[in-house]
Every structure is written in structure tokens, then in C-alpha cells.
C-alpha atoms as a PDB file:
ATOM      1  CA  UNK A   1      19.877  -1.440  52.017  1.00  0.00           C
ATOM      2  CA  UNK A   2      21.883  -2.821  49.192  1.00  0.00           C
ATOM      3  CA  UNK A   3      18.574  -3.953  47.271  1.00  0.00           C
ATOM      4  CA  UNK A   4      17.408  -0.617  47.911  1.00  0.00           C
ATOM      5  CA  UNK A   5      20.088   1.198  46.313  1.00  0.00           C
ATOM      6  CA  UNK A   6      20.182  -0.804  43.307  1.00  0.00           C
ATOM      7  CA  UNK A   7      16.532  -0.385  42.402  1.00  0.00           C
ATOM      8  CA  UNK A   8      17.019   2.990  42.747  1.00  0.00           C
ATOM      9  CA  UNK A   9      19.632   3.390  40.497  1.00  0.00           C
ATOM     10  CA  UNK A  10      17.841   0.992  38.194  1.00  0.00           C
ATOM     11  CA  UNK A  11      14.943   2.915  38.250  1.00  0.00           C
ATOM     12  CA  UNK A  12      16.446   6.074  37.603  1.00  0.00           C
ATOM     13  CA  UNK A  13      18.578   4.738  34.525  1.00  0.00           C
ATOM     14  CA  UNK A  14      14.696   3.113  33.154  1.00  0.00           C
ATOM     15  CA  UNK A  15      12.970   6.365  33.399  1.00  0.00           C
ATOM     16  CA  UNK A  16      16.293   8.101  31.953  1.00  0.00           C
ATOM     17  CA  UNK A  17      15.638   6.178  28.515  1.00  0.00           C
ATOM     18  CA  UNK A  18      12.135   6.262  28.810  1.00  0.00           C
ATOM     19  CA  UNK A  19      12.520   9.887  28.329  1.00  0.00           C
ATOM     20  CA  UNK A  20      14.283   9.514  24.709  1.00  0.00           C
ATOM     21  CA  UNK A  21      12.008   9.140  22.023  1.00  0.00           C
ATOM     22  CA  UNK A  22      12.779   9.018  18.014  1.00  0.00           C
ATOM     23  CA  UNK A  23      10.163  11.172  16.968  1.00  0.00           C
ATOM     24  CA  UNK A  24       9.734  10.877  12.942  1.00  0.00           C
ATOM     25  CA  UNK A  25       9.763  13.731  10.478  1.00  0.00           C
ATOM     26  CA  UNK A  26       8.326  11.823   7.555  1.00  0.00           C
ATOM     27  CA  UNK A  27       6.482   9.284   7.118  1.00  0.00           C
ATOM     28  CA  UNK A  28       8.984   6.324   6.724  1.00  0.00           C
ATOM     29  CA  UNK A  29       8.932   2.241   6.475  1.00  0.00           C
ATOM     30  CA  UNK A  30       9.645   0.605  10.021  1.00  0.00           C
ATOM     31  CA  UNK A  31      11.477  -2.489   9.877  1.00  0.00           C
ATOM     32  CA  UNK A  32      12.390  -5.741  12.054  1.00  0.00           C
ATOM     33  CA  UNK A  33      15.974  -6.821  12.423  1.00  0.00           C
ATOM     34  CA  UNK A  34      14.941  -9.414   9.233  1.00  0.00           C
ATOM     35  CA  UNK A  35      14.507  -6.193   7.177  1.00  0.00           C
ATOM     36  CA  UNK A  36      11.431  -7.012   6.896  1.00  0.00           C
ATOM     37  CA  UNK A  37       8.357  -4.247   6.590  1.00  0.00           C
ATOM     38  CA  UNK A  38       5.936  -3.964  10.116  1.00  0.00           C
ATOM     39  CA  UNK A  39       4.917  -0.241   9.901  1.00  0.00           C
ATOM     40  CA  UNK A  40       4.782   2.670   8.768  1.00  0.00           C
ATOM     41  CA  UNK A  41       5.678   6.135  10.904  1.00  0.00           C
ATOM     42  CA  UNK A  42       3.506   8.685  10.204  1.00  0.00           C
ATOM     43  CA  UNK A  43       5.208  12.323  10.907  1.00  0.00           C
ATOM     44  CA  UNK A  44       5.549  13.582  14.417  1.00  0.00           C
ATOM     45  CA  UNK A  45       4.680  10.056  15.489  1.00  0.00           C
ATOM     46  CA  UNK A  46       7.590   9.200  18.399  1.00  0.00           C
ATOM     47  CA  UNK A  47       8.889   6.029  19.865  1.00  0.00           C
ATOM     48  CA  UNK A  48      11.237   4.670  22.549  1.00  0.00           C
ATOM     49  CA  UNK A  49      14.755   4.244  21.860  1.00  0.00           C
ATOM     50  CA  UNK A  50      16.327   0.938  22.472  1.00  0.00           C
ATOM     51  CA  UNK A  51      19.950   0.400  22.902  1.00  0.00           C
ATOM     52  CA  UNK A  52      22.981  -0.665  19.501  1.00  0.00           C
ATOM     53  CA  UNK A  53      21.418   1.982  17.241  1.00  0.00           C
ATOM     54  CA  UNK A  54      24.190   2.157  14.371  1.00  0.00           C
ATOM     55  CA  UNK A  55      25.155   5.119  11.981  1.00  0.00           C
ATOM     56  CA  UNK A  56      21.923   3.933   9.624  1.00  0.00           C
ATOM     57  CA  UNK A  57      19.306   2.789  11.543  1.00  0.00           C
ATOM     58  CA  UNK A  58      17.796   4.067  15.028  1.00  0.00           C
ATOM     59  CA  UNK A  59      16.858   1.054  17.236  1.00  0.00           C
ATOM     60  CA  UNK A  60      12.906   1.779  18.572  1.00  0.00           C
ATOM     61  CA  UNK A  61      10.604  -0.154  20.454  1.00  0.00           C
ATOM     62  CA  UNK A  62       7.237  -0.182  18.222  1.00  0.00           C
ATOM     63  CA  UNK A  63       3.964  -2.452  19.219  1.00  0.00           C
ATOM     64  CA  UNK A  64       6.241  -4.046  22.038  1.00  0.00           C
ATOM     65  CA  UNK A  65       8.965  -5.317  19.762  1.00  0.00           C
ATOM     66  CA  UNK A  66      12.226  -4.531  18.610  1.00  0.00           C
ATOM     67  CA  UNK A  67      11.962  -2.497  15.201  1.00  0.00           C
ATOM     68  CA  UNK A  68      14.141  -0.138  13.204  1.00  0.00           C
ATOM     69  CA  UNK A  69      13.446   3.395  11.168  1.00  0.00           C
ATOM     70  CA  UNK A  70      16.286   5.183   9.189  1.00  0.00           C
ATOM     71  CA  UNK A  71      18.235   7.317  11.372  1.00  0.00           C
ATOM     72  CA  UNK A  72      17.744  10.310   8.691  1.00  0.00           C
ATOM     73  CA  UNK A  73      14.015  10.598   9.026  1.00  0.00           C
ATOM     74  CA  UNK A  74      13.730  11.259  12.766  1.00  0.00           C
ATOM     75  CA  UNK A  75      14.944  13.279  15.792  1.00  0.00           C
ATOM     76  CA  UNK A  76      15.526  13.070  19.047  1.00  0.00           C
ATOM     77  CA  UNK A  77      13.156  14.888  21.672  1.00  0.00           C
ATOM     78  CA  UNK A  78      12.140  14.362  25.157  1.00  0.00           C
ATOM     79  CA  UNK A  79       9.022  11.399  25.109  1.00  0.00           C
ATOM     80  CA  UNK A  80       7.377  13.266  27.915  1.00  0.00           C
ATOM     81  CA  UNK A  81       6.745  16.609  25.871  1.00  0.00           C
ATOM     82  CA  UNK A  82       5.913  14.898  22.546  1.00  0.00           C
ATOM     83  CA  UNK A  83       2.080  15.238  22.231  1.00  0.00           C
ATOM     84  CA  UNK A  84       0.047  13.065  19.491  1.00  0.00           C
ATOM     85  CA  UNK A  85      -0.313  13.889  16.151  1.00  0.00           C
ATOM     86  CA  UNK A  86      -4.091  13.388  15.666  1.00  0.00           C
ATOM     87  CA  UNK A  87      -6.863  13.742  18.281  1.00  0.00           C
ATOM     88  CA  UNK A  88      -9.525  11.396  18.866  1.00  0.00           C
ATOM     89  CA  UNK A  89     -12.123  11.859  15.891  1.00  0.00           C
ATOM     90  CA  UNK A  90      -9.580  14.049  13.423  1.00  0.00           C
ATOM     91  CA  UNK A  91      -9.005  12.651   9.972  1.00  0.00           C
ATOM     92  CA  UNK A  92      -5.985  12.568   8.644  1.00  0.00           C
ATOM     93  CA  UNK A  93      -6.145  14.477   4.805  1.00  0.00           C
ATOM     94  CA  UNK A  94      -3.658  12.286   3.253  1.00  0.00           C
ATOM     95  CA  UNK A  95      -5.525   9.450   4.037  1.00  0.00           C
ATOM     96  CA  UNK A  96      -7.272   6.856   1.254  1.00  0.00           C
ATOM     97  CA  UNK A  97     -10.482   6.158   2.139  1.00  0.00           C
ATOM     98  CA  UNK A  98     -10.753   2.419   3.227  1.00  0.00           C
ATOM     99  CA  UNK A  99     -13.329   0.442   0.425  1.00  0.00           C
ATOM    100  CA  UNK A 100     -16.148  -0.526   1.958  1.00  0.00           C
ATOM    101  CA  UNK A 101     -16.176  -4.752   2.066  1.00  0.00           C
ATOM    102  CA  UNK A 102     -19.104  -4.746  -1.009  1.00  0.00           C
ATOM    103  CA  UNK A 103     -21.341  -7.960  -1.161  1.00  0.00           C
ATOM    104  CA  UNK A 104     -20.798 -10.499  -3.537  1.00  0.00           C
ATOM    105  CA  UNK A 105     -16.975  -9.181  -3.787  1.00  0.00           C
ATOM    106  CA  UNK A 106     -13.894 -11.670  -3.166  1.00  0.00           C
ATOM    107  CA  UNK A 107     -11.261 -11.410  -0.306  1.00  0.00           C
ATOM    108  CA  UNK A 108     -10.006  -7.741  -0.441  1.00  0.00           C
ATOM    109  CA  UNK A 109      -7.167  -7.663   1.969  1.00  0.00           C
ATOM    110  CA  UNK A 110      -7.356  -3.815   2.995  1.00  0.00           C
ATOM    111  CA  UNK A 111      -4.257  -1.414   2.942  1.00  0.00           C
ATOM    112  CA  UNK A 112      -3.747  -1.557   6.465  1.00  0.00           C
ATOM    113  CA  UNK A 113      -3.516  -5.259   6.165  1.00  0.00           C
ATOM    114  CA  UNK A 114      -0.765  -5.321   3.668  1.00  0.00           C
ATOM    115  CA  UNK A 115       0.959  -2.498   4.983  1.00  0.00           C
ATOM    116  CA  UNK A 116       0.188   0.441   2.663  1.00  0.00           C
ATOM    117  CA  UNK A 117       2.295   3.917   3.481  1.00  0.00           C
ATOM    118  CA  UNK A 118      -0.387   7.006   3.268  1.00  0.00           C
ATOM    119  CA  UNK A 119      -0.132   9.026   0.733  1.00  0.00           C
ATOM    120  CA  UNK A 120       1.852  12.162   0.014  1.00  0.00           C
ATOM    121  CA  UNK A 121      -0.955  14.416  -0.770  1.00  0.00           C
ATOM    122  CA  UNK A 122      -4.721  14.296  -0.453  1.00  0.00           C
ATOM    123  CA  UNK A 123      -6.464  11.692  -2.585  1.00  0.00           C
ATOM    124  CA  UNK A 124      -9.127  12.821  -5.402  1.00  0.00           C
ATOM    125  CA  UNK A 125     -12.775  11.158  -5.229  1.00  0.00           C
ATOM    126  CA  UNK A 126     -14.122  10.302  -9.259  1.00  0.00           C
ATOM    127  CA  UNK A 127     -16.775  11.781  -9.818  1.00  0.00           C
ATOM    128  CA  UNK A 128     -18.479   9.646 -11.992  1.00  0.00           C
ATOM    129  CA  UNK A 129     -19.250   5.964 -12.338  1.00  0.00           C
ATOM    130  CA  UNK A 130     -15.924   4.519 -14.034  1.00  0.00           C
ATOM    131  CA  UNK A 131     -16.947   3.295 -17.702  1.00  0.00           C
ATOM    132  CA  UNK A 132     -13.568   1.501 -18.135  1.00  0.00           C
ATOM    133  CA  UNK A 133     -11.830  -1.080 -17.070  1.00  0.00           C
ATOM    134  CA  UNK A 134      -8.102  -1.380 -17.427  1.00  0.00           C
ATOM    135  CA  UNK A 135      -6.131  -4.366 -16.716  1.00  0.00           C
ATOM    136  CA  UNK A 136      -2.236  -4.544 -16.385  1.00  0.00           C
ATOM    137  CA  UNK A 137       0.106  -6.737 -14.811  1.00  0.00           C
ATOM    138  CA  UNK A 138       3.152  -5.315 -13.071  1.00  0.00           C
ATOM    139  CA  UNK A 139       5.961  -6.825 -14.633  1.00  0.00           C
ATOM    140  CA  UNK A 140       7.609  -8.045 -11.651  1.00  0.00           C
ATOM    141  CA  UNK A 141       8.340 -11.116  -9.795  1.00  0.00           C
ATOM    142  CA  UNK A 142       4.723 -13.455  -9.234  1.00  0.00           C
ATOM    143  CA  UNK A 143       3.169 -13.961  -5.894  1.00  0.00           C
ATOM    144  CA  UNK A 144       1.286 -17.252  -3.995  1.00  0.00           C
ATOM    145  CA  UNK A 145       0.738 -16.597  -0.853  1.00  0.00           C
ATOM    146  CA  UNK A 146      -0.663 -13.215   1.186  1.00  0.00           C
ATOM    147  CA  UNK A 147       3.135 -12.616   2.560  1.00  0.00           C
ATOM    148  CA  UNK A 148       4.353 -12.929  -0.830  1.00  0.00           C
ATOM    149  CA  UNK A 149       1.833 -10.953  -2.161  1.00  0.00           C
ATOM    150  CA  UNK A 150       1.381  -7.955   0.350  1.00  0.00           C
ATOM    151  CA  UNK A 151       5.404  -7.398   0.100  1.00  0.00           C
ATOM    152  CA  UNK A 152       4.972  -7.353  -3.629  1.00  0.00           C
ATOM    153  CA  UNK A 153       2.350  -4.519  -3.157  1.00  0.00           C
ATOM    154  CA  UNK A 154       4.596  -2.655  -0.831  1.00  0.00           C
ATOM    155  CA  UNK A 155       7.130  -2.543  -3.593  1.00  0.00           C
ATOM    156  CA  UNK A 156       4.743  -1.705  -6.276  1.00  0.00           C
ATOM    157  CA  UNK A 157       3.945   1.857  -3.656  1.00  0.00           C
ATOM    158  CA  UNK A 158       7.484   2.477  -3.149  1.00  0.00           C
ATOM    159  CA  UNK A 159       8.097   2.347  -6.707  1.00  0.00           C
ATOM    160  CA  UNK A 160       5.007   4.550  -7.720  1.00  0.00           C
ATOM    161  CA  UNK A 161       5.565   7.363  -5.093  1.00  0.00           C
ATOM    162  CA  UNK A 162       9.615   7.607  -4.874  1.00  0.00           C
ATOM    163  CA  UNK A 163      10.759  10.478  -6.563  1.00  0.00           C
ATOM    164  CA  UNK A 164      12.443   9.867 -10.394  1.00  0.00           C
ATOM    165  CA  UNK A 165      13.981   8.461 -11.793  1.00  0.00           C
ATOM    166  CA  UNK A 166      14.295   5.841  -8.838  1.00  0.00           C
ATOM    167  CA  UNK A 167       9.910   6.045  -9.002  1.00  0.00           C
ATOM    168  CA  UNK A 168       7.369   7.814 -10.734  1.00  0.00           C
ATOM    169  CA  UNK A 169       6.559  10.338  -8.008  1.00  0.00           C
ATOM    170  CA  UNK A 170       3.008   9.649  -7.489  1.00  0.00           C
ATOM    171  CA  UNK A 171       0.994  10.172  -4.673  1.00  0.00           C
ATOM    172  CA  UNK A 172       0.112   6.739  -3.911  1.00  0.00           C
ATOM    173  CA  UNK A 173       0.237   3.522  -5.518  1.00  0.00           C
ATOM    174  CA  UNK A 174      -1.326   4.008  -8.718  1.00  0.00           C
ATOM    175  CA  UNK A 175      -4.151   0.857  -9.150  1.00  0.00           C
ATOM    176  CA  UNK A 176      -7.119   0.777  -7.709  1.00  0.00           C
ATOM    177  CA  UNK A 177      -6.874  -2.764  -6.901  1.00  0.00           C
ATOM    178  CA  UNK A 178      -4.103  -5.850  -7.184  1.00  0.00           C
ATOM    179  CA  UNK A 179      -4.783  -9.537  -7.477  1.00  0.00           C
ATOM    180  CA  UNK A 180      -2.352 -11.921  -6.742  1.00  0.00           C
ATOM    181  CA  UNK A 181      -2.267 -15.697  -7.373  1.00  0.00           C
ATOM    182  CA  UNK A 182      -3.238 -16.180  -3.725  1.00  0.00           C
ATOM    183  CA  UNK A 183      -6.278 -15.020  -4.754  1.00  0.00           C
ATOM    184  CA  UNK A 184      -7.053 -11.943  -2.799  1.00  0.00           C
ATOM    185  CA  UNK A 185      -7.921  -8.875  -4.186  1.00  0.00           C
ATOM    186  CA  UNK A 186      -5.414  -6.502  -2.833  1.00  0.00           C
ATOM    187  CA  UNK A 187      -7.031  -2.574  -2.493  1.00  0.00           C
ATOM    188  CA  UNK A 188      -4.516   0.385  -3.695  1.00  0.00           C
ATOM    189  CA  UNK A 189      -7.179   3.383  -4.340  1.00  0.00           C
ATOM    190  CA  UNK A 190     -10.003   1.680  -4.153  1.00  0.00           C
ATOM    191  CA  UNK A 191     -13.377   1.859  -5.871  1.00  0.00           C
ATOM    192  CA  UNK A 192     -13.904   5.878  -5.404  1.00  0.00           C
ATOM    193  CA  UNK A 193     -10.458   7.531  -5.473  1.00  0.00           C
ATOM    194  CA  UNK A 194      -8.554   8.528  -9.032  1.00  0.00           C
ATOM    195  CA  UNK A 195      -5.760   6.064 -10.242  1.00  0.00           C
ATOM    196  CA  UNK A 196      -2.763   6.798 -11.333  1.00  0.00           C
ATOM    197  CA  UNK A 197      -2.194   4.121 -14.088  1.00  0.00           C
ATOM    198  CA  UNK A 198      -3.206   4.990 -17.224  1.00  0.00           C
ATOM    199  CA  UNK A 199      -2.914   8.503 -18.402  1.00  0.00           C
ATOM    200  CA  UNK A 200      -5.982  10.238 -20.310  1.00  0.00           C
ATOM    201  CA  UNK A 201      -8.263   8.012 -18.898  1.00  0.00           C
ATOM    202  CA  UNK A 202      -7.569   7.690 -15.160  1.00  0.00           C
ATOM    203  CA  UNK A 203     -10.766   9.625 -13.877  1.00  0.00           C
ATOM    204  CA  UNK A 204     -13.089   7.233 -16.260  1.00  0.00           C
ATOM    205  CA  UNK A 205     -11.484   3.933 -15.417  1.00  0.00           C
ATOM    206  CA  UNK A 206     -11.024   1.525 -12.860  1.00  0.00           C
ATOM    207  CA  UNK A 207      -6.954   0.479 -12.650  1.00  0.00           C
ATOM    208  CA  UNK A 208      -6.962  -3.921 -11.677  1.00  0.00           C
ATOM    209  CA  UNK A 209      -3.168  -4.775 -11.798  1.00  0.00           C
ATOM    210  CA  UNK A 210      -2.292  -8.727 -11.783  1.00  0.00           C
ATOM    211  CA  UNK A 211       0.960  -9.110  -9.669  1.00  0.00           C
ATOM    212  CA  UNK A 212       3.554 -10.608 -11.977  1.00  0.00           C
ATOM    213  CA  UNK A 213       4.848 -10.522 -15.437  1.00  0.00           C
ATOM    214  CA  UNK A 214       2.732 -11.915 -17.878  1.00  0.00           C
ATOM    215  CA  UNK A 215       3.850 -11.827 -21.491  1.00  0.00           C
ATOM    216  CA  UNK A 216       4.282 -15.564 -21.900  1.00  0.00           C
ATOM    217  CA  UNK A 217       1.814 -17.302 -19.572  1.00  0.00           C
ATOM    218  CA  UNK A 218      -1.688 -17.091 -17.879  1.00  0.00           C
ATOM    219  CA  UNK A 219      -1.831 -15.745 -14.217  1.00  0.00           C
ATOM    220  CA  UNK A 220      -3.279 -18.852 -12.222  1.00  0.00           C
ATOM    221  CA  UNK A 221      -6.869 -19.826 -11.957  1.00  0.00           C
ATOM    222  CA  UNK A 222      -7.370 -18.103  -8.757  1.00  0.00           C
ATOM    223  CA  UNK A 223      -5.999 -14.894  -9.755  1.00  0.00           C
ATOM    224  CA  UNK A 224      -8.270 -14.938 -12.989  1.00  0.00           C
ATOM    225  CA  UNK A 225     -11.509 -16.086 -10.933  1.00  0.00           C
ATOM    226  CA  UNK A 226     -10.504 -12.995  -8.022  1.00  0.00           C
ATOM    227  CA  UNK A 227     -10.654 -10.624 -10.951  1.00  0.00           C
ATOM    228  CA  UNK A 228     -13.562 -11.592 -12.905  1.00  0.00           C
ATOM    229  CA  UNK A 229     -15.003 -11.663  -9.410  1.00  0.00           C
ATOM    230  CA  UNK A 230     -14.192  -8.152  -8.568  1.00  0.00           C
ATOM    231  CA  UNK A 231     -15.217  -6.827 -11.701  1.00  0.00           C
ATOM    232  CA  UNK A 232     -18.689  -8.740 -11.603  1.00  0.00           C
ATOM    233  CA  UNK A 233     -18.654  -7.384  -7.878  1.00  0.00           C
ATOM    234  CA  UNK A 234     -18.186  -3.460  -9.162  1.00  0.00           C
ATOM    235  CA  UNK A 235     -20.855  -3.988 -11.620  1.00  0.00           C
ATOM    236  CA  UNK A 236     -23.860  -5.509  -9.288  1.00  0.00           C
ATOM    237  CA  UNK A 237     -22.996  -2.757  -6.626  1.00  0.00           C
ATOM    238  CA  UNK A 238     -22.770   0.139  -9.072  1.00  0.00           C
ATOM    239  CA  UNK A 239     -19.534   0.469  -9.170  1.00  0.00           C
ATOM    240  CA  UNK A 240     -18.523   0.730 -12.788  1.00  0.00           C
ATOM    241  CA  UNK A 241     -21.166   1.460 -15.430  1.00  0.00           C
ATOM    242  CA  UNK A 242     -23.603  -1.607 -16.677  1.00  0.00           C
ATOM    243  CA  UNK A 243     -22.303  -1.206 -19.946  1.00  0.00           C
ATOM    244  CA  UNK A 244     -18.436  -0.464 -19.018  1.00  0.00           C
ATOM    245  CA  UNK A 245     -15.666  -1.202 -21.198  1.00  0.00           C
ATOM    246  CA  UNK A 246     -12.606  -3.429 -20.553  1.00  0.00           C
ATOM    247  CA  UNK A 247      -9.590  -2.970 -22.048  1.00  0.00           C
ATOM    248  CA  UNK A 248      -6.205  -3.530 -21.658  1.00  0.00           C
ATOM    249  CA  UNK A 249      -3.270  -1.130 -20.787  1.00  0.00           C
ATOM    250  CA  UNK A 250      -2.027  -1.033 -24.391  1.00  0.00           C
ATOM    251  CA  UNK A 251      -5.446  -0.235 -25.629  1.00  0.00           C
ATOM    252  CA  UNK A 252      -4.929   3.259 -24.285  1.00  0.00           C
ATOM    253  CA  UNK A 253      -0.909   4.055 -24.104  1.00  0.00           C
ATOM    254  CA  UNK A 254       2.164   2.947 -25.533  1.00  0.00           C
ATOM    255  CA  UNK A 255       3.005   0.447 -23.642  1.00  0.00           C
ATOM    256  CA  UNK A 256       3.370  -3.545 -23.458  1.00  0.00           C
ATOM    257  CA  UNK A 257       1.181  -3.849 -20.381  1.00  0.00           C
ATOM    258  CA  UNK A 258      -0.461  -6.211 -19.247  1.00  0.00           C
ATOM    259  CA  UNK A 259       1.975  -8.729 -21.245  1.00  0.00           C
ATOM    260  CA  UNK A 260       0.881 -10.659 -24.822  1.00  0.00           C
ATOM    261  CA  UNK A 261      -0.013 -13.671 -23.195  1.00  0.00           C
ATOM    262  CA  UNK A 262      -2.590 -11.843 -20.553  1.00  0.00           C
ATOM    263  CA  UNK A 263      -3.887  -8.831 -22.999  1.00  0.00           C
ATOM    264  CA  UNK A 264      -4.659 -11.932 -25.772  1.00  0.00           C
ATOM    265  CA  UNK A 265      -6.470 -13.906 -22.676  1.00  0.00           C
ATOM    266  CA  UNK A 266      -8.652 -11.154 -21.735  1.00  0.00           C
ATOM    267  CA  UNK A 267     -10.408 -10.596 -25.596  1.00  0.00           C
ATOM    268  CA  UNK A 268     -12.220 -12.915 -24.881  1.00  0.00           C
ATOM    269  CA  UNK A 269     -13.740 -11.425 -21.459  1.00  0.00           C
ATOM    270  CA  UNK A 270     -17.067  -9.725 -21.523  1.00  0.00           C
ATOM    271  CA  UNK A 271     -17.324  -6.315 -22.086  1.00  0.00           C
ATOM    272  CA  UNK A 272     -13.745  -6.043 -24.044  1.00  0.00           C
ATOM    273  CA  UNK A 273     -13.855  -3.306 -26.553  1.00  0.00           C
ATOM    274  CA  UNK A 274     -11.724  -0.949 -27.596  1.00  0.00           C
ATOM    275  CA  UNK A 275     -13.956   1.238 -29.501  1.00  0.00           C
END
């Protein structure tokens, strides 16, 4: 009777707080009790609540493990009338096309697979073969291993689409790709969306950002072998034009980009010309 009674009222209190969901209004970073980045909630997306949420951060159950999403950016509804967001087969309009894995290329490790956000507005395709190709480097901390290197990226998007003058307010991160001293190839627009890194000539280039500040040395052999690489991949797959231009960031704004050391390296590349 007793053991009765108790499941009962266990059972009851389980479905009670299965019934509380944190459903979110934008699309927001989820994060482990670490602080460190697992998701991201896309709007109307809903979760269960777990128990010690504080005045900052709701506590939510998300892929079967303990996760947090700032209190600010969702609300409270009932989980059994929340309905999904998408259905089966709909595209979401915000979304960056994935780049398709070309032959010849080296490891890209795909937006889902560092944890890219989506964007804030619908992405625009080029619509012609890029005929440049602009290197920076992104001033920031280096990067050796795929951890390092995907949070790295994540910063790079939160910097590029938060609103100034804590960002730039972009859409979406603005390179079309990343390469880290790991040696992956990291994708941000990929080879057939618009960058948003260098003004005047973002719908005829292609955007490759090394991760890491490089006005006094060399990014590592691997990063400079993933680069060449994906540039030599663009080319054979008709990517970028046969007779495409590189250039560096300072070749076509006033800036320091991609750092002395780097911008001095790549003169001597193929194709650099900044006529």
C-alpha cells in the first residue's frame, strides 16, 4: 500500500515538471555548468526544466544532459502544447548552406561541428566565380587543437553578429573559411554565400581568415599547407577563377590585416597581385 502511494505521488510530481518547458525566443548559446558552448537554441525551440535555476541562467535538460540558456531569452509554457518549429522537409531561411566536402580539399570541420549559431537574416548566394582571394588573420589569441580552434571560431561569430559597438552587427560570421594551426579548415560562409570581410569587394572574393595574430611571426606549417590546400582545392573544382587574384586584407582597406609578418609571407604565393 505504502509503495503504492509513494509512486503515485512520485509519478505525479515527474509528470508535473515534465510539463514545464523553457521555450526560447531567440536564438541563444546553450551552455554546460563549465560555461562552456554545446548548442545553440533556435527560436520557439523548448526544453525541460531542471531544478537550482538562478536569477541568470534557466537550468534545462538538452541532449540528456544538464545545460544552461540565459533566463532573458526564454519563457515558460506548458511542454505538452509546444509544437516544433520546423516540419519534416522545411528549410529553415536563415540557414547557411552546408559546403559540399569538394575532392582534393583538406579537413573542413563543418559549422555544425564547431558549433556555428544561424544567422540573423537570410544568406546571399555570389553570383559569380570569386576572382579574389583575401587573406586575414583575426588578431586574436592562436589555436592548436580542434577544441581550441572551434571556440576561437565561436568567438570570431559572436563578435561579427553582436550589435555595436560590442560587434559589428553582421549577419553571420564574416569569412568564408578559417584555418587554424590544427590544421583544419574551419567553414564560416562557405564557397557560395557573400562574406562579410572586406568591403567593396565581398561579392568578388573569397574571405580565408588564419586564427591568430600574426604581425610578428608565421602561422605554423600546418595552417599554411591547410590554406594553400584549400585554395588549390577552390581552383581544381571551379571554385574561384583559374586566373584569380590573391591579396591581402590591406591590399583593399585600411587596415593592418592579416599582420606584417603574414601579408610579407604571402607575396610570395602564386597568384598575388594587387593590380
Amino acid at each position: 500500500m505504502w509503495i503504492l502511494m509513494i509512486f503515485t505521488i512520485f509519478t505525479v510530481i515527474q509528470n508535473s515538471h515534465a510539463r514545464d518547458c523553457a521555450c526560447a525566443l531567440t536564438r541563444e548559446q546553450i551552455l554546460n555548468s563549465d560555461a562552456g558552448f554545446v548548442g545553440t537554441a533556435v527560436i520557439g525551440e523548448c526544453f525541460q526544466i531542471l531544478p537550482h535555476t538562478n536569477a541568470t541562467w534557466q537550468h534545462i535538460q538538452y541532449h540528456h544532459q544538464s545545460a544552461w540558456i540565459s533566463i532573458s531569452s526564454v519563457e515558460i509554457r506548458d511542454c505538452d502544447s509546444t509544437v516544433p518549429t520546423t516540419t519534416p522537409g522545411s528549410v529553415d531561411p536563415t540557414a547557411v548552406r552546408p559546403s559540399p566536402q569538394l575532392p582534393g580539399c583538406p579537413p573542413i570541420i563543418t559549422r555544425a561541428d564547431w558549433g556555428a549559431m544561424p544567422p540573423s537574416h537570410s544568406m546571399t548566394l555570389l553570383t559569380e566565380k570569386p576572382k579574389l582571394v583575401i587573406i586575414h588573420h583575426g588578431a586574436t589569441s592562436p589555436c592548436s587543437t580542434q577544441n581550441e580552434c572551434s571556440k576561437r571560431v565561436r568567438s570570431y561569430q559572436t563578435f561579427h553578429m553582436s550589435a555595436p559597438p560590442a560587434g559589428r552587427g553582421w549577419w553571420d560570421v564574416g569569412y568564408n573559411f578559417m584555418v587554424g594551426e590544427d590544421g583544419n579548415v574551419y567553414e564560416g560562409r562557405g564557397w557560395d554565400q557573400v562574406g562579410a570581410h572586406a568591403y567593396g569587394y565581398n561579392s568578388v572574393s573569397l574571405g580565408i581568415s588564419f586564427i591568430g595574430d600574426f604581425r610578428e611571426r608565421l602561422p605554423n606549417p600546418n595552417a599554411i599547407r591547410a590554406a594553400q590546400a584549400l585554395i588549390r582545392c577552390g581552383l581544381d573544382n571551379g571554385k574561384i577563377t583559374g586566373n584569380y587574384k590573391l591579396r591581402g586584407h590591406r591590399d583593399v582597406g585600411n587596415t593592418e590585416c592579416p599582420g606584417q609578418t603574414l601579408y610579407d609571407y604571402i607575396q610570395t604565393w602564386p597568384h598575388y597581385n594587387i593590380h
